[in-house]
PDB file of N, CA and C in Angstrom:
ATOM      1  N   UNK A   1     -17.514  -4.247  13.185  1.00  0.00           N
ATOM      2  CA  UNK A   1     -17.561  -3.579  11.914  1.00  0.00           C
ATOM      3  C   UNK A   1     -16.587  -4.276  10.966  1.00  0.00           C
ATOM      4  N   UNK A   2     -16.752  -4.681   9.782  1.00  0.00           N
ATOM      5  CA  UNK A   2     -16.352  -5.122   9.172  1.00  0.00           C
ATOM      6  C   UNK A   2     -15.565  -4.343   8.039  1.00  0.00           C
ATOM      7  N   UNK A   3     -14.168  -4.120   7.528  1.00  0.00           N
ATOM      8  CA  UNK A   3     -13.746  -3.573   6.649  1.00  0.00           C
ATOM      9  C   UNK A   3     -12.715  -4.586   5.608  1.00  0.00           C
ATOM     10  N   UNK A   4     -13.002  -3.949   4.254  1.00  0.00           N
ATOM     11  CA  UNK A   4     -12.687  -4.731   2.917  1.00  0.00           C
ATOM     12  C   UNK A   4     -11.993  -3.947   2.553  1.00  0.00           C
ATOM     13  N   UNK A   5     -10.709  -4.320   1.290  1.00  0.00           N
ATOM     14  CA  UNK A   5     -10.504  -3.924   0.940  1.00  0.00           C
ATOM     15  C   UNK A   5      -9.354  -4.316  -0.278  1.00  0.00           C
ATOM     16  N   UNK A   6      -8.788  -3.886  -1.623  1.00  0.00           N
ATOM     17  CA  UNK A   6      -8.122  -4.722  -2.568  1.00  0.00           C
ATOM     18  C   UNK A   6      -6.593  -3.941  -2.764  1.00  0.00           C
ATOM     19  N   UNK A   7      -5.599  -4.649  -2.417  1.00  0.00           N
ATOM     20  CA  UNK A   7      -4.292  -3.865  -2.630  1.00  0.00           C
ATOM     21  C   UNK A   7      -3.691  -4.432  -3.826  1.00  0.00           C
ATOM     22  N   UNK A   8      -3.222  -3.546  -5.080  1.00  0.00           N
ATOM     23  CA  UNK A   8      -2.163  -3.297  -5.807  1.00  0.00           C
ATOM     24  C   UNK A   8      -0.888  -2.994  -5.765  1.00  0.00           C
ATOM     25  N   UNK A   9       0.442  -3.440  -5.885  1.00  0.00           N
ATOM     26  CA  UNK A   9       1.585  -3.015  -5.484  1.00  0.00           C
ATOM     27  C   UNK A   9       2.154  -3.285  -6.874  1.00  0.00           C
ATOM     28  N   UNK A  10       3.078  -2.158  -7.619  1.00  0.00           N
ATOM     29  CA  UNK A  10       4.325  -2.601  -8.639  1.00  0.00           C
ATOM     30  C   UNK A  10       5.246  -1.872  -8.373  1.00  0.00           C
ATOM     31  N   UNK A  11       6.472  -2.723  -7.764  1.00  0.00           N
ATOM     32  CA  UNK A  11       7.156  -2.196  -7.829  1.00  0.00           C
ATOM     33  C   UNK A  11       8.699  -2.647  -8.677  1.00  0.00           C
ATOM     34  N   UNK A  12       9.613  -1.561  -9.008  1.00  0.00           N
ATOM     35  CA  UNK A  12      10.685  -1.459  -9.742  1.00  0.00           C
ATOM     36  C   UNK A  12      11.611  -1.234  -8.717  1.00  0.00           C
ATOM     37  N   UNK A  13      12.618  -2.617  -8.589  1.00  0.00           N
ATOM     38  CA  UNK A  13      13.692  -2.625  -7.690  1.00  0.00           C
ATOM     39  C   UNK A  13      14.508  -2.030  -8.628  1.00  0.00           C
ATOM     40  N   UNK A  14      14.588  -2.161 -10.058  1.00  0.00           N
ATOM     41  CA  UNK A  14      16.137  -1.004 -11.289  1.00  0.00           C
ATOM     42  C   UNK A  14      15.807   0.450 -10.508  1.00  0.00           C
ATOM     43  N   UNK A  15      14.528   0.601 -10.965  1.00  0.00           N
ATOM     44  CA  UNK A  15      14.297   2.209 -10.511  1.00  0.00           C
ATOM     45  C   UNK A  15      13.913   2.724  -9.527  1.00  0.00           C
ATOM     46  N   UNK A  16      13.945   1.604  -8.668  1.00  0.00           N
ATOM     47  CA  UNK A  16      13.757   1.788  -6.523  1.00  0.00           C
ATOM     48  C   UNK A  16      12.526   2.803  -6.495  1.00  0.00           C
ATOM     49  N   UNK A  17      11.412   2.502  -7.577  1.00  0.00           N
ATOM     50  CA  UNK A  17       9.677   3.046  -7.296  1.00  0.00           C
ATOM     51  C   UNK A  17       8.905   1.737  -7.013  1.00  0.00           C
ATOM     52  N   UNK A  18       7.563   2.653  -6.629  1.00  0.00           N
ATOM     53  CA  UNK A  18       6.858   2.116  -6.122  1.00  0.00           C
ATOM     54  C   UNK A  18       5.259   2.411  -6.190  1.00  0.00           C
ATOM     55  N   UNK A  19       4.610   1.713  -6.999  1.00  0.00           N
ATOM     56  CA  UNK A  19       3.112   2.232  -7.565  1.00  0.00           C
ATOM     57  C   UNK A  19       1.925   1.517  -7.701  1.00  0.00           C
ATOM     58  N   UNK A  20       1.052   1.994  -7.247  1.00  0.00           N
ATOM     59  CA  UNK A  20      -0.237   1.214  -6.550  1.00  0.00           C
ATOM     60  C   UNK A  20      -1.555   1.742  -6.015  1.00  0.00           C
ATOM     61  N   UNK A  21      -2.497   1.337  -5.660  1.00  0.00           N
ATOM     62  CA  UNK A  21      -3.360   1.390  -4.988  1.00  0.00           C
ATOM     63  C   UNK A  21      -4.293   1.094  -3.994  1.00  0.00           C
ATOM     64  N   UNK A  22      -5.263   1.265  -3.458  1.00  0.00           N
ATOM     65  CA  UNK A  22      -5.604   0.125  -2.351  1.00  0.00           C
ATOM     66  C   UNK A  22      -7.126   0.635  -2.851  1.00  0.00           C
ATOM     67  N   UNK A  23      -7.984  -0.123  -3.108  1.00  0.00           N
ATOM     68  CA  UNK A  23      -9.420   0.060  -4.068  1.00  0.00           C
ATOM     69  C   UNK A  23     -10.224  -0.800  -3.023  1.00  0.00           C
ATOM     70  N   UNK A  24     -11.442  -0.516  -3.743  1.00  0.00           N
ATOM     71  CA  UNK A  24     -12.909  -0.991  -3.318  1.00  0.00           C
ATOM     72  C   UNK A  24     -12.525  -1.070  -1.919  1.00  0.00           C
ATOM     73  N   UNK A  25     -12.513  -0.040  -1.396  1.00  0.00           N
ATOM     74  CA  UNK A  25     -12.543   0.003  -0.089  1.00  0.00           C
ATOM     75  C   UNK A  25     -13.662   0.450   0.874  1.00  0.00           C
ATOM     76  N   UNK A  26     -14.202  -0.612   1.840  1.00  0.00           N
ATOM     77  CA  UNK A  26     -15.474  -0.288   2.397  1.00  0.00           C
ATOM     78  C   UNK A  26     -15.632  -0.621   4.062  1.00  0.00           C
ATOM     79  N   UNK A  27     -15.924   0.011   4.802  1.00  0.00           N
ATOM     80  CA  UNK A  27     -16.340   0.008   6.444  1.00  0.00           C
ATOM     81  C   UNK A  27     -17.356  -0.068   6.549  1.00  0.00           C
ATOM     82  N   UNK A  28     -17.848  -1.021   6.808  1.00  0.00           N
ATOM     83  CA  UNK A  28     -18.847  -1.333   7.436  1.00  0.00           C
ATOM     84  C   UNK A  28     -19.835  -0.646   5.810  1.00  0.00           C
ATOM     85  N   UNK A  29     -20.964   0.200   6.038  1.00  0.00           N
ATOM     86  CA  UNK A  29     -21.868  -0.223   4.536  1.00  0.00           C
ATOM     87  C   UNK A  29     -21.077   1.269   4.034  1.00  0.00           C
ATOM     88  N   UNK A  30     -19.811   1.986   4.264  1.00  0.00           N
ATOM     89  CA  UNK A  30     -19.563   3.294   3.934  1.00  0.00           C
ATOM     90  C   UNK A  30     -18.473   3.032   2.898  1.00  0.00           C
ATOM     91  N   UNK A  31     -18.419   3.857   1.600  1.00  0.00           N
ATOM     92  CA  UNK A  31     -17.361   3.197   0.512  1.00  0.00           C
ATOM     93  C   UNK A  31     -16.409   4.518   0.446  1.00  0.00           C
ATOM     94  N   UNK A  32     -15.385   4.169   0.310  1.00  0.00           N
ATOM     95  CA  UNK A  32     -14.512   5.167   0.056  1.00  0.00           C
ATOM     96  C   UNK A  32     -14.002   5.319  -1.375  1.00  0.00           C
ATOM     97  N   UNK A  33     -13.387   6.553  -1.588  1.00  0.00           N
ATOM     98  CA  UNK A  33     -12.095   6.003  -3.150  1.00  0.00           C
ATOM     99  C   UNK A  33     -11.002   5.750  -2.910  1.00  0.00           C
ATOM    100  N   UNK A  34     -10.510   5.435  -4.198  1.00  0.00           N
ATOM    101  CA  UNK A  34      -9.195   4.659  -4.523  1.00  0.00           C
ATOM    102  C   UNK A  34      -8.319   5.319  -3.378  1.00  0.00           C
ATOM    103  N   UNK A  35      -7.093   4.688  -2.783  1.00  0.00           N
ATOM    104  CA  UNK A  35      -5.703   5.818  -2.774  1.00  0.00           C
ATOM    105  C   UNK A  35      -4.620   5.237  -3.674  1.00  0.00           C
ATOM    106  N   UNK A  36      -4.165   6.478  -3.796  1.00  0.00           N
ATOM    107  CA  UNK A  36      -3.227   5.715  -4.609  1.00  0.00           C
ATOM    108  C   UNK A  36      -1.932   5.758  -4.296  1.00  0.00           C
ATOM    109  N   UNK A  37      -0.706   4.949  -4.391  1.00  0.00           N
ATOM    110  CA  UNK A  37       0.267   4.549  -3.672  1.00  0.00           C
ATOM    111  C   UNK A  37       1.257   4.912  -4.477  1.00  0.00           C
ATOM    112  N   UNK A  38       2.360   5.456  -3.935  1.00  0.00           N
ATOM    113  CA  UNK A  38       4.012   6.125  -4.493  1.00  0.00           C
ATOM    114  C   UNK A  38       4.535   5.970  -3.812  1.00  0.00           C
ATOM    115  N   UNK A  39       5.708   5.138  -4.167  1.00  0.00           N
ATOM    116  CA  UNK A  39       6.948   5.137  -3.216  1.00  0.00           C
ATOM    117  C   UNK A  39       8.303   4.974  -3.611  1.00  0.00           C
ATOM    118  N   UNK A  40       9.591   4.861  -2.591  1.00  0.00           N
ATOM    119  CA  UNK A  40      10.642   4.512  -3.010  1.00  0.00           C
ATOM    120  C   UNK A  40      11.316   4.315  -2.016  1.00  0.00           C
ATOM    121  N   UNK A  41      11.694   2.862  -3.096  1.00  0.00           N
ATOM    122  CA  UNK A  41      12.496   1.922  -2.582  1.00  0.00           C
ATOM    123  C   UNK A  41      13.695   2.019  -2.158  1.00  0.00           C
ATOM    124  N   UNK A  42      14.093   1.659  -0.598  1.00  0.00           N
ATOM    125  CA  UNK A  42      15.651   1.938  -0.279  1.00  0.00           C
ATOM    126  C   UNK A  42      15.986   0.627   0.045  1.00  0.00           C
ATOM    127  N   UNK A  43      16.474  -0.575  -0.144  1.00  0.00           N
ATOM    128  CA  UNK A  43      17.066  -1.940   0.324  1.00  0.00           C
ATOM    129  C   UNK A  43      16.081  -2.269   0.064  1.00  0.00           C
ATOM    130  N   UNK A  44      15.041  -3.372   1.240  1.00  0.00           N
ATOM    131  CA  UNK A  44      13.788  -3.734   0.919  1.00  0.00           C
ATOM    132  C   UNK A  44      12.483  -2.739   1.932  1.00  0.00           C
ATOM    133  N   UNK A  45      12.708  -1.401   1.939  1.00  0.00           N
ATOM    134  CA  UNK A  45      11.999  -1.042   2.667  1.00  0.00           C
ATOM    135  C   UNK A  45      11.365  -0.381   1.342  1.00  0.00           C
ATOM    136  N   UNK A  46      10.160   0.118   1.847  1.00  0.00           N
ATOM    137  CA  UNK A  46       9.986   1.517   0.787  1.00  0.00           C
ATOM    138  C   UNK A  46       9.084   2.832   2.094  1.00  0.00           C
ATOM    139  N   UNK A  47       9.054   3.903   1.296  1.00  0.00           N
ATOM    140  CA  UNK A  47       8.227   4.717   1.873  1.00  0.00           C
ATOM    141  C   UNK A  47       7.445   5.681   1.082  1.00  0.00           C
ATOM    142  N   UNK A  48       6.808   6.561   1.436  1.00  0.00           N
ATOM    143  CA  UNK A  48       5.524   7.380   0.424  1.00  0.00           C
ATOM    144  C   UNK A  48       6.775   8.358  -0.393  1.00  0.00           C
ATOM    145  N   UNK A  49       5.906   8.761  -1.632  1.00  0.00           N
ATOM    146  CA  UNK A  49       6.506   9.980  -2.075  1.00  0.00           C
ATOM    147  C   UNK A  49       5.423  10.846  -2.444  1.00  0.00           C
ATOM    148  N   UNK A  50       4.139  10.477  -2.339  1.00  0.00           N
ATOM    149  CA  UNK A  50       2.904  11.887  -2.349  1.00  0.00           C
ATOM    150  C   UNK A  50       2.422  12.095  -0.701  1.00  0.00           C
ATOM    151  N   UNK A  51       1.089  12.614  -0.934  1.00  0.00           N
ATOM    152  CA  UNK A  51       0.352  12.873   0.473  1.00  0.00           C
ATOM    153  C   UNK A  51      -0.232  11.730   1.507  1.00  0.00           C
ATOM    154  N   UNK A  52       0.043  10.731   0.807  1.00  0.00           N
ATOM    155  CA  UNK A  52      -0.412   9.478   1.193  1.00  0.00           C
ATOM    156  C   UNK A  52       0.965   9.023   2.315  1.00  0.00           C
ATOM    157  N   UNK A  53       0.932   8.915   3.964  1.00  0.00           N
ATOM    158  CA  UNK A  53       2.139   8.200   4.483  1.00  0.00           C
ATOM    159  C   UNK A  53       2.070   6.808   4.034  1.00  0.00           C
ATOM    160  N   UNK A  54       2.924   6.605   4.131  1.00  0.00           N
ATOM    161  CA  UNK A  54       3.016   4.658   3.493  1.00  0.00           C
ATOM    162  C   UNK A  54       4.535   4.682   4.029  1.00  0.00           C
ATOM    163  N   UNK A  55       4.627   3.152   5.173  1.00  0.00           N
ATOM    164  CA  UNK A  55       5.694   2.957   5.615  1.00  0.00           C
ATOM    165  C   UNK A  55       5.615   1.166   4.937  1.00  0.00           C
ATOM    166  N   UNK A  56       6.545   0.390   4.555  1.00  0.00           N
ATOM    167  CA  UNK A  56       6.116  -1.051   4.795  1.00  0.00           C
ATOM    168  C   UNK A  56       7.595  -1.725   3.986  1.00  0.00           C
ATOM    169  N   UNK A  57       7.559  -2.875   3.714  1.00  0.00           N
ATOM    170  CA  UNK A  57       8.945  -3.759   3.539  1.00  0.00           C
ATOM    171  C   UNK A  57       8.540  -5.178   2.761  1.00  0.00           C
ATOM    172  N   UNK A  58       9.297  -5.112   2.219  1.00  0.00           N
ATOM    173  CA  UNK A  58       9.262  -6.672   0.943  1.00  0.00           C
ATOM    174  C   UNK A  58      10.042  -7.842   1.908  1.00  0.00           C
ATOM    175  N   UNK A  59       9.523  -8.537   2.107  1.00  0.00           N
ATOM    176  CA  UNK A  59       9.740  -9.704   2.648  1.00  0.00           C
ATOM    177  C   UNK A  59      10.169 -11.452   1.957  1.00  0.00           C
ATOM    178  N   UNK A  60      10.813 -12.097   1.804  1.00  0.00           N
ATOM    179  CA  UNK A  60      10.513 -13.464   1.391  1.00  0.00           C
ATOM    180  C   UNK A  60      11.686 -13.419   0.122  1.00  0.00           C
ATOM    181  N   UNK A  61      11.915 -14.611  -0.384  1.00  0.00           N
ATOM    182  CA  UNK A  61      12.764 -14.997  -1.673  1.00  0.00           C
ATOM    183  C   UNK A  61      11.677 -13.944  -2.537  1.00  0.00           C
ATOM    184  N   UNK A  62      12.957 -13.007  -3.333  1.00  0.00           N
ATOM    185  CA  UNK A  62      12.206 -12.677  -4.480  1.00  0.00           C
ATOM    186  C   UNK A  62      11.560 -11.383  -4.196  1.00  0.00           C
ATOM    187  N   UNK A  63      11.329 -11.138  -2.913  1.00  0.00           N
ATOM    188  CA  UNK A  63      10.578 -10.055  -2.359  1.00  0.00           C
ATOM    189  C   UNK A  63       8.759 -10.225  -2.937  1.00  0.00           C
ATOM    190  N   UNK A  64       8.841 -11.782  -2.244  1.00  0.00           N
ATOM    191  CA  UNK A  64       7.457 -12.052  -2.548  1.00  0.00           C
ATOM    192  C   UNK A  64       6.035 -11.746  -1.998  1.00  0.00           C
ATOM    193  N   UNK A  65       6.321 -11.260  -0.788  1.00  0.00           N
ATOM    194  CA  UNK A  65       5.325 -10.644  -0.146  1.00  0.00           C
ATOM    195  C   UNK A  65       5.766  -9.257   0.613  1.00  0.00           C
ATOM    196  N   UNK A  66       4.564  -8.443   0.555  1.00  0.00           N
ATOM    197  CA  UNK A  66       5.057  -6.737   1.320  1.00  0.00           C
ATOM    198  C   UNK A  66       4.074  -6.657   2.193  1.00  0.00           C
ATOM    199  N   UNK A  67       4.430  -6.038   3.425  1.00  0.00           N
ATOM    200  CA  UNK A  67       3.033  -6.057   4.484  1.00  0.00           C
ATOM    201  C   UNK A  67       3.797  -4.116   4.436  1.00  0.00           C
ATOM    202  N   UNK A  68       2.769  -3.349   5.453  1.00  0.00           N
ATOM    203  CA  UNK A  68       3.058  -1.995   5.561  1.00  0.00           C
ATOM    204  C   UNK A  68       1.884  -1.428   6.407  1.00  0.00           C
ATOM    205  N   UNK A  69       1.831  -0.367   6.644  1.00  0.00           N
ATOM    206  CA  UNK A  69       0.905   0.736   7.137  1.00  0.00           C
ATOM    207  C   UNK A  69       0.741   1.961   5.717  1.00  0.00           C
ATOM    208  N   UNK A  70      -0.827   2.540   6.311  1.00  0.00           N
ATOM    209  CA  UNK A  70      -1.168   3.659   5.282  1.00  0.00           C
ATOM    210  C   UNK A  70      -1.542   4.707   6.294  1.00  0.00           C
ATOM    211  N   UNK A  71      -1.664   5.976   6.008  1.00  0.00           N
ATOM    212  CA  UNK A  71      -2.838   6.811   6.240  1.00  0.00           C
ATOM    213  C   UNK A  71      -3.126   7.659   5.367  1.00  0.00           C
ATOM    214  N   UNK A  72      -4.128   7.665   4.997  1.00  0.00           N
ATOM    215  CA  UNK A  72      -4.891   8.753   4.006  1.00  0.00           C
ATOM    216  C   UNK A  72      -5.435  10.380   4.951  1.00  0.00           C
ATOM    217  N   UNK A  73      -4.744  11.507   4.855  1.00  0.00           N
ATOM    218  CA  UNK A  73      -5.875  12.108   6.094  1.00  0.00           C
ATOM    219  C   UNK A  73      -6.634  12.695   5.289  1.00  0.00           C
ATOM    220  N   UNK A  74      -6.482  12.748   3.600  1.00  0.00           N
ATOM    221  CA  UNK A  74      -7.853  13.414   3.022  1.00  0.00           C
ATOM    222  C   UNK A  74      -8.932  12.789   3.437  1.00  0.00           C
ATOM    223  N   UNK A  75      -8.957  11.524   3.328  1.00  0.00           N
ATOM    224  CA  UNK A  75     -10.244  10.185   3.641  1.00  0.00           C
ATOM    225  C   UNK A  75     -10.524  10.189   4.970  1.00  0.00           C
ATOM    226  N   UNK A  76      -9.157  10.359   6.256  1.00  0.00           N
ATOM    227  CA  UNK A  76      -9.513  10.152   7.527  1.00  0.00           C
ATOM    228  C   UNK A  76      -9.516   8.586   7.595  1.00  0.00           C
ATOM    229  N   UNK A  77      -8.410   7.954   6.668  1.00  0.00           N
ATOM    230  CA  UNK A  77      -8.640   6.615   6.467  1.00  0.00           C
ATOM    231  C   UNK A  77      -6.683   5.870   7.135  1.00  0.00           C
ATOM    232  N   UNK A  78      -6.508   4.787   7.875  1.00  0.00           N
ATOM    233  CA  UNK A  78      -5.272   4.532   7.768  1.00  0.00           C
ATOM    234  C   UNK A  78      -5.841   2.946   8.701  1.00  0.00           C
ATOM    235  N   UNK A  79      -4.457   2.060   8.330  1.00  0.00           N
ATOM    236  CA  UNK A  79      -4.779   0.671   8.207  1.00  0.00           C
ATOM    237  C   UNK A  79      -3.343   0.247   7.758  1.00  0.00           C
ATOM    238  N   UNK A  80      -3.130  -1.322   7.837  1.00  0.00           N
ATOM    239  CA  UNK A  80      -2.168  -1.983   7.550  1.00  0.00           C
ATOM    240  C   UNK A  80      -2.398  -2.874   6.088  1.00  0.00           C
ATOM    241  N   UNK A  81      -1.636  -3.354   5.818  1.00  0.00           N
ATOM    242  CA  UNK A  81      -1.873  -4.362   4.711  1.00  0.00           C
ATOM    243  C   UNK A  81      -0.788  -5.196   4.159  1.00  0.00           C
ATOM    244  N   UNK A  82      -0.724  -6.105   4.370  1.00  0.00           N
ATOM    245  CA  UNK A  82      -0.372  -7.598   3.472  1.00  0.00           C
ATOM    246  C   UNK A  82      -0.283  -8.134   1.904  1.00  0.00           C
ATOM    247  N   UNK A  83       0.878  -8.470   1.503  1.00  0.00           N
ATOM    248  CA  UNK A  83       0.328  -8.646  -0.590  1.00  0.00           C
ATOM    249  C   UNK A  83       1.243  -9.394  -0.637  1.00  0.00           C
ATOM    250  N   UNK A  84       0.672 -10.706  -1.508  1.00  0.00           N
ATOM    251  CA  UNK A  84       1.615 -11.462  -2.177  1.00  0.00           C
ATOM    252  C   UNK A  84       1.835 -11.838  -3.675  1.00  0.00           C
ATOM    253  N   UNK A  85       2.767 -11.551  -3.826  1.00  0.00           N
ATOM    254  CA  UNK A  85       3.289 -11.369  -4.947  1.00  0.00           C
ATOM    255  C   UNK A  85       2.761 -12.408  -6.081  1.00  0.00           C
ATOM    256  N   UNK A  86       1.775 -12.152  -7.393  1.00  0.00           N
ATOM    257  CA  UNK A  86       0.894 -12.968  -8.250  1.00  0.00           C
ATOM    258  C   UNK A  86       2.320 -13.253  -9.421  1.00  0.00           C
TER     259      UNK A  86
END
């Protein structure tokens, strides 16, 4: 089964937030919606601040790339993910 999917991350190291989404998300031929991502930042970690868990960490000069875990349980949806910084 094949799953897709597009991650957004902005985050504010002044104001240690964290805001985003993870879109066009699809399993196999089944589409889901958006989630959308809140967090805050402690060093280079961050974690959720809505219903959404979100654990994950900024990595690299610059904090150029963030990998993490999700789970959605409205969706019944959870997964990892990878982003590098555009």
């Amino acid at each position: 089964m094949t799953t897709n999917a597009k991650i957004n991350i902005e985050a504010s190291f002044n104001s240690k937030t964290l805001n985003g989404k993870i879109s066009d998300i699809t399993i196999g031929s089944e589409k889901f919606t958006d989630i959308a991502l809140q967090g805050q930042i402690k060093g280079n970690t961050f974690t959720n601040t809505n219903d959404v868990v979100l654990d994950g960490a900024f990595y690299g000069d610059n904090a150029e790339s963030a990998v993490g875990v999700f789970k959605d349980g409205k969706q019944g949806l959870a997964g990892g993910f990878g982003a590098l910084k555009k």
